[in-house]
Protein backbone atom coordinates (compact mmCIF):
# COMPACT_ATOMS: atom_id res chain seq x y z
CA UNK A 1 0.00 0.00 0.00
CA UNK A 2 1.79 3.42 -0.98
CA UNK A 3 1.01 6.67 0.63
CA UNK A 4 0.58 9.83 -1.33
CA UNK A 5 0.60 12.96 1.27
CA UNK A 6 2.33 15.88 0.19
CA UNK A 7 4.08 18.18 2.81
CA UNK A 8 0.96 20.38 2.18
CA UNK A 9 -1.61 17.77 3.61
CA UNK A 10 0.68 16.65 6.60
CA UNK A 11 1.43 20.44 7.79
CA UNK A 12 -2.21 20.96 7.37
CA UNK A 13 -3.30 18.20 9.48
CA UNK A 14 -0.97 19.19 12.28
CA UNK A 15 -1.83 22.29 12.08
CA UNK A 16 -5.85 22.13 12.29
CA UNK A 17 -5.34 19.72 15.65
CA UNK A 18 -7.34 21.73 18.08
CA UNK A 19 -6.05 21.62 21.91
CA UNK A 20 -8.42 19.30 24.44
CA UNK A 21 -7.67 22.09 27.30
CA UNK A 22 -6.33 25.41 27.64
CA UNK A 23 -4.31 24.18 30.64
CA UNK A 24 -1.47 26.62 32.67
CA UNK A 25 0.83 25.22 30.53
CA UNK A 26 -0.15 25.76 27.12
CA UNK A 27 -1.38 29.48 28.69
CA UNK A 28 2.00 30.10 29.74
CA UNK A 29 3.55 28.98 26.43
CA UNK A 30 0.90 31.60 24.59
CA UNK A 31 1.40 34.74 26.65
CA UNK A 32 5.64 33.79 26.23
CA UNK A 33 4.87 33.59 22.67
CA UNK A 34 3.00 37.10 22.27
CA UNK A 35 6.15 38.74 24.79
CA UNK A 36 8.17 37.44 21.94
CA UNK A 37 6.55 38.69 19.10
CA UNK A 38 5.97 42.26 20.88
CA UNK A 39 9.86 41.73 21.61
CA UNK A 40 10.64 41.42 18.04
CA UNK A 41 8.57 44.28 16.79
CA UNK A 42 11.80 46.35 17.06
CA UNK A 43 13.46 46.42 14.06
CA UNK A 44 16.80 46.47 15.89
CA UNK A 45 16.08 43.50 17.94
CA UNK A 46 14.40 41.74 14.55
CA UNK A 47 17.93 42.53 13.22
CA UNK A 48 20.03 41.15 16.12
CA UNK A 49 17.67 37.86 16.20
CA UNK A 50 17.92 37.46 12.23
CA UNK A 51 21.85 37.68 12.90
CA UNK A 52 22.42 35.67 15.99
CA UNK A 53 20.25 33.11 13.24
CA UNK A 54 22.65 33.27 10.43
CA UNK A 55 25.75 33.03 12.88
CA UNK A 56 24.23 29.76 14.69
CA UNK A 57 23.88 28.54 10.82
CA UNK A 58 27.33 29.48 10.14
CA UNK A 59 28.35 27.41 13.05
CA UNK A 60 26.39 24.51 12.46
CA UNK A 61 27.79 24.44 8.71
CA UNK A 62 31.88 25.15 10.03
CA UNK A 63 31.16 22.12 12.50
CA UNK A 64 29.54 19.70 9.62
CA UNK A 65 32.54 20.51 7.00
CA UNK A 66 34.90 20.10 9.76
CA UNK A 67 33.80 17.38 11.57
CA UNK A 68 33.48 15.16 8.32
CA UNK A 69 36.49 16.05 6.67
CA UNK A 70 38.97 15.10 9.52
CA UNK A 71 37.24 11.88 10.03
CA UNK A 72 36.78 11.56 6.36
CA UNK A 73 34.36 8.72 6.44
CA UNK A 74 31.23 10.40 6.48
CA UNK A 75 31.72 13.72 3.75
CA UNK A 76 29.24 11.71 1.35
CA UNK A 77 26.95 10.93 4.45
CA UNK A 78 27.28 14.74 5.70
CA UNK A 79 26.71 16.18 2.54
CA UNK A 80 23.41 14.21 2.02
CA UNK A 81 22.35 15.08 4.98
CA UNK A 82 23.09 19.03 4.59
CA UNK A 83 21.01 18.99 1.46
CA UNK A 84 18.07 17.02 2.36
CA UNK A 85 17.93 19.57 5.08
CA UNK A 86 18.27 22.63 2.47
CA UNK A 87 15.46 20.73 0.45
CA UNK A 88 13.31 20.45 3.40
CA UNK A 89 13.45 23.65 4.39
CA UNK A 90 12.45 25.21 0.90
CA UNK A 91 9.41 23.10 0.74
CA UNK A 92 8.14 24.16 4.24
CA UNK A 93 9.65 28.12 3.31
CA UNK A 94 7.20 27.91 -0.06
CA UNK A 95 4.52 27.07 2.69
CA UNK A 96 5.44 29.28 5.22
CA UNK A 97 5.05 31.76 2.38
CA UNK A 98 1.87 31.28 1.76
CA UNK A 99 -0.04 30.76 4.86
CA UNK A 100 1.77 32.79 7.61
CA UNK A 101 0.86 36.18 8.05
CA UNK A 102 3.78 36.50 10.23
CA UNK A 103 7.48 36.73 8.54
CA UNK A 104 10.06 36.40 10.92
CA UNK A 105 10.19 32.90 10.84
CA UNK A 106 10.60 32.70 7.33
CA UNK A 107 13.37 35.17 7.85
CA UNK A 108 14.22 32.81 10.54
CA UNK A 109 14.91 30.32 8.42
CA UNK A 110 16.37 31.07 5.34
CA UNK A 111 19.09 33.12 7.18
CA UNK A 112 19.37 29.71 8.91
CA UNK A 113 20.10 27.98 5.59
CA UNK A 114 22.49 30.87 4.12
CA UNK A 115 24.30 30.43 7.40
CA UNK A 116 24.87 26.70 6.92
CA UNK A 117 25.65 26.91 3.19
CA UNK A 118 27.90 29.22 3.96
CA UNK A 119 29.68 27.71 6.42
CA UNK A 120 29.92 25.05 4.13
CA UNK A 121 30.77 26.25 1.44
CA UNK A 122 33.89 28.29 3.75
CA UNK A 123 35.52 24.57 4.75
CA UNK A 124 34.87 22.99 1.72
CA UNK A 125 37.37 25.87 0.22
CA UNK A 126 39.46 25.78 3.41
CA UNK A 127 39.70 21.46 2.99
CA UNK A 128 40.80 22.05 -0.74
């Protein structure tokens, strides 16, 4: 039996699960959320956030090129991985696009993904 769902159908469905309870927990998470987004309403902190982002990218890239080229078993296994990721996350970006009236964390993520190509793309040149 094959399944056909589409990333669509499957962020949909998680999406449109409704909460049982508004316990103190799931309260607590809202009113953290909406500090956060009031937070964020400064540009200059929406700047800061969007850079700390890229950096943590950056890092997580420098540690992948690095990591698999001194052991230099698992570059083809790392480098599958890296762009399965960068796949992944332009499928959910083209649906973040379109459904979220909120843009920071589409921001979010694609300087997430320049920060990991980049840091990449900085040891691969470094390894040559």
């Amino acid at each position: 039996m094959a399944f056909n769902y589409n990333l669509s159908s499957i962020l949909f469905f998680f999406y449109s699960i409704k909460p049982l309870q508004k316990t103190r927990l799931r309260q607590k998470f809202t009113q953290l959320f909406q500090g956060f987004i009031i937070w964020v309403a400064n540009p200059w902190r929406r700047i800061s956030l969007l850079t700390i982002t890229l950096l943590i990218g950056f890092f997580l890239g420098t540690i992948i090129g690095t990591v698999s080229g001194a052991l230099s078993v698992m570059d083809t296994t790392g480098a599958l991985v890296v762009v399965l990721f960068i796949e992944v996350a332009l499928r959910v970006r083209r649906h973040m696009y379109y459904s979220f009236n909120q843009r920071l964390p589409l921001h979010m993520l694609d300087m997430f993904r320049i920060g990991l190509l980049y840091g990449l793309l900085l040891e691969g040149f470094k390894l040559l």
